[in-house]
N, C-alpha and C. Protein backbone atom coordinates (compact mmCIF):
# COMPACT_ATOMS: atom_id res chain seq x y z
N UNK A 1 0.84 -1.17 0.00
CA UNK A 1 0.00 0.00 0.00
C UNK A 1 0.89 1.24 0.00
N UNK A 2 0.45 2.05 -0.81
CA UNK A 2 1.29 3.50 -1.05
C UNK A 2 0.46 4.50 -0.68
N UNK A 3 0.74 5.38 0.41
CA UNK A 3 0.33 6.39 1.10
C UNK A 3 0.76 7.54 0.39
N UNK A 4 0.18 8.56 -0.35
CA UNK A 4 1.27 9.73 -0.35
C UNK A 4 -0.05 11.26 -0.01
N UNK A 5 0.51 11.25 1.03
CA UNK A 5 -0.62 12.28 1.86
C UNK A 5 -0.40 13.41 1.54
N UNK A 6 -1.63 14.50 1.04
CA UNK A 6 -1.74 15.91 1.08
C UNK A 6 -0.49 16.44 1.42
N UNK A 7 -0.07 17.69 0.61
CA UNK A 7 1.33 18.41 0.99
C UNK A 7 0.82 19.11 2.36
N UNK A 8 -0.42 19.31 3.10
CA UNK A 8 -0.49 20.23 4.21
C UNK A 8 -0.37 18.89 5.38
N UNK A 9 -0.54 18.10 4.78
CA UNK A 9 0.12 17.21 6.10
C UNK A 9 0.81 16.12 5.87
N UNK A 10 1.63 16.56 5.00
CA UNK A 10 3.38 16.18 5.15
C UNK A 10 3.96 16.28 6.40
N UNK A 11 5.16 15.58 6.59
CA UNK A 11 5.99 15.89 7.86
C UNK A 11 6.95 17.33 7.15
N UNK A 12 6.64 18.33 8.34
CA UNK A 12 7.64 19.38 8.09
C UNK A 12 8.85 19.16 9.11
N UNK A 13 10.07 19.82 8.05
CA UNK A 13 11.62 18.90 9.39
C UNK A 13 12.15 20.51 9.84
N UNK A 14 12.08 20.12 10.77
CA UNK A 14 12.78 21.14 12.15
C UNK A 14 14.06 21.85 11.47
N UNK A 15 14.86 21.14 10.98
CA UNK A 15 16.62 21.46 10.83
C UNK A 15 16.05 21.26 9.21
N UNK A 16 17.76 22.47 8.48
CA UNK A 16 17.69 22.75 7.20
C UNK A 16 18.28 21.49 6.58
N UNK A 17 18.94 20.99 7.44
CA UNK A 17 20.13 19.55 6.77
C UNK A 17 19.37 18.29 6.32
N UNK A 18 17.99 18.47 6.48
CA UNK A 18 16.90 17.01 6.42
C UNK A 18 16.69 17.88 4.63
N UNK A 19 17.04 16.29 3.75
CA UNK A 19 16.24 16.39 2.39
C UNK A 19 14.59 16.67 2.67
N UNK A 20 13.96 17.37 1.97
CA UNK A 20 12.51 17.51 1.61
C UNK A 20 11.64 16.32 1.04
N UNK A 21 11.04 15.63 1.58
CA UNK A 21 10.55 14.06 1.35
C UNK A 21 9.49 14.65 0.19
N UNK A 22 9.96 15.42 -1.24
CA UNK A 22 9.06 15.77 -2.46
C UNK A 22 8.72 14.45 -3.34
N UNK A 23 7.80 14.71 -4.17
CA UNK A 23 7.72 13.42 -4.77
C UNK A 23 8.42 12.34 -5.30
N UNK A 24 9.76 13.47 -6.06
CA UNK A 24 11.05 12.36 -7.01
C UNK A 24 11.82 11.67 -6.12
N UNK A 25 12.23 12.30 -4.72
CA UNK A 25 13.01 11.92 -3.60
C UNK A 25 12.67 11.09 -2.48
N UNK A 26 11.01 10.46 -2.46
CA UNK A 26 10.12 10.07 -1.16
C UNK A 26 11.18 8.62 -1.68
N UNK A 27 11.09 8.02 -0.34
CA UNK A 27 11.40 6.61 0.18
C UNK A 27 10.15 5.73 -0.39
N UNK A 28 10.35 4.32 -1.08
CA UNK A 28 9.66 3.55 -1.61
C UNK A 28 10.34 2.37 -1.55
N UNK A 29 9.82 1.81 -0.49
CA UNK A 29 10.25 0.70 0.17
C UNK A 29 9.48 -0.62 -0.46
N UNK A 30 10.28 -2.00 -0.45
CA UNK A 30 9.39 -2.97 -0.75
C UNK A 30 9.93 -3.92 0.17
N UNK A 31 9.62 -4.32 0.83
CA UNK A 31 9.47 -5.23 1.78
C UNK A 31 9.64 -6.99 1.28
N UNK A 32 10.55 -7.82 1.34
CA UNK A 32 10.24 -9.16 0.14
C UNK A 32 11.67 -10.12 1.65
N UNK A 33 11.12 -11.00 1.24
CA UNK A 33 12.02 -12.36 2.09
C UNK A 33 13.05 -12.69 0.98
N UNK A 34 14.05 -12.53 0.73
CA UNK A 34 14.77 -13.17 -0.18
C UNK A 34 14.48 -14.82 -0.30
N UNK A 35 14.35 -15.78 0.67
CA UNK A 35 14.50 -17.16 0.35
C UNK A 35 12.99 -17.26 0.28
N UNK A 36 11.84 -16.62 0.09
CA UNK A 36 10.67 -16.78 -0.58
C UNK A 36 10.15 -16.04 -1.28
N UNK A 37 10.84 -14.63 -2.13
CA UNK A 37 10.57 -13.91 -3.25
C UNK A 37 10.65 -14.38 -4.15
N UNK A 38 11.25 -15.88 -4.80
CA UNK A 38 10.78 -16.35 -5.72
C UNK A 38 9.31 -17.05 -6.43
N UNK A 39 8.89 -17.26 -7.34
CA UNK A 39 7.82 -18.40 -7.22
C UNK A 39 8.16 -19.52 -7.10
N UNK A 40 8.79 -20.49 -7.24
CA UNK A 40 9.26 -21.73 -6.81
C UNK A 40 9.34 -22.23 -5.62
N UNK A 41 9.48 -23.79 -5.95
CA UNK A 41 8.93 -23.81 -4.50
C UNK A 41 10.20 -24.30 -3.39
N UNK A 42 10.85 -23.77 -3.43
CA UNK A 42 12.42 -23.63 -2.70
C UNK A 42 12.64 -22.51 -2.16
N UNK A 43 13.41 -22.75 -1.23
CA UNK A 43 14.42 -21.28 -0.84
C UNK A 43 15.29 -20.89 -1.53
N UNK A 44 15.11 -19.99 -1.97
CA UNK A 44 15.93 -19.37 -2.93
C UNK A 44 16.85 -18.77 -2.65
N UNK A 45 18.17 -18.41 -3.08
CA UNK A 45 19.25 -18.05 -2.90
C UNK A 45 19.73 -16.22 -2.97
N UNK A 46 20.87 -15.94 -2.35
CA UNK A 46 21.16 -14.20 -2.83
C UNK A 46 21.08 -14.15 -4.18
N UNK A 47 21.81 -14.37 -4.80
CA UNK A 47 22.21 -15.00 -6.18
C UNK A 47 20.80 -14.62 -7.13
N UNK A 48 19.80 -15.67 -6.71
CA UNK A 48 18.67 -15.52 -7.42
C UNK A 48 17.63 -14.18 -7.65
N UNK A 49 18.17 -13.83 -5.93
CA UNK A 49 17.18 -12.47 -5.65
C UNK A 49 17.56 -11.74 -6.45
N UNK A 50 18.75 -11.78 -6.36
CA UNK A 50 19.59 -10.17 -7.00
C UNK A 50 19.16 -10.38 -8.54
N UNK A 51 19.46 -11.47 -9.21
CA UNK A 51 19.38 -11.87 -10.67
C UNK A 51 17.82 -11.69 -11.16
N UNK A 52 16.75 -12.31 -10.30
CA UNK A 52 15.83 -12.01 -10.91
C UNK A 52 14.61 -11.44 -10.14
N UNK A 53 14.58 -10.94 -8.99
CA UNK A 53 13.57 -9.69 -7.76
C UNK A 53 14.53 -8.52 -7.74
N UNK A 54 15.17 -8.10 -7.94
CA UNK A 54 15.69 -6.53 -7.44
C UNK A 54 15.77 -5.98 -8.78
N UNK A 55 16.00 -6.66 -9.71
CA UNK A 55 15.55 -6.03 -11.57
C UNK A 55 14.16 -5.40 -11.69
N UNK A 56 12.98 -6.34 -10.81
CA UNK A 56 12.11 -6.05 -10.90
C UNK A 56 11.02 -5.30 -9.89
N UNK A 57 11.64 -5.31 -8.75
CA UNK A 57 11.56 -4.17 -7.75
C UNK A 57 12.29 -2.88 -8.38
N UNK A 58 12.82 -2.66 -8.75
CA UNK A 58 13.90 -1.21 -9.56
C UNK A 58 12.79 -0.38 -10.41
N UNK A 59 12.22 -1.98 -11.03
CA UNK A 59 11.59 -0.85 -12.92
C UNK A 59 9.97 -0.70 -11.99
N UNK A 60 9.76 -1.20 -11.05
CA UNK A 60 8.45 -0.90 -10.38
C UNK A 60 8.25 0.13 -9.09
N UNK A 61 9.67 0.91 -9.49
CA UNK A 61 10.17 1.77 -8.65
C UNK A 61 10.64 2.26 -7.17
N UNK A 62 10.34 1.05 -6.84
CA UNK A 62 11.07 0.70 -5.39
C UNK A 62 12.66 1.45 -5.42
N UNK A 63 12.73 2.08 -4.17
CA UNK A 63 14.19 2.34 -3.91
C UNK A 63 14.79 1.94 -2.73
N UNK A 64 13.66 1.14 -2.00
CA UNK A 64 14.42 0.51 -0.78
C UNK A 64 14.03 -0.51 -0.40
N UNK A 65 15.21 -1.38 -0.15
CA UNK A 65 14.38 -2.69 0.38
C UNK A 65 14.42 -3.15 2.14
């Protein structure tokens, strides 16, 4: 689920040194188990995640996992 709430109730940051959480820059997290982000029915390996879930977390615009 993607929240992106009204600019009047955004978090406003105290100190100048905090980036501005604007649209191009917000955090977009995806949340995934590496040894069950595959479909198969195994535990899957780093190897696999990286090769074929983080290609596709990237182009679906996730920037954090």
């Amino acid at each position: 689920m993607y929240w992106n709430p009204p600019k009047e109730e955004k978090h406003k940051w105290k100190h100048e040194n905090v980036i501005d959480n604007d649209e191009d820059k917000s955090l977009r997290i995806y949340e995934a188990h590496v040894g069950m982000a595959q479909e198969d029915g195994k535990v899957s390996t780093y190897r696999e995640f990286i090769e074929n879930i983080l290609p596709r977390i990237k182009k679906a615009g996730y920037n954090a996992i």
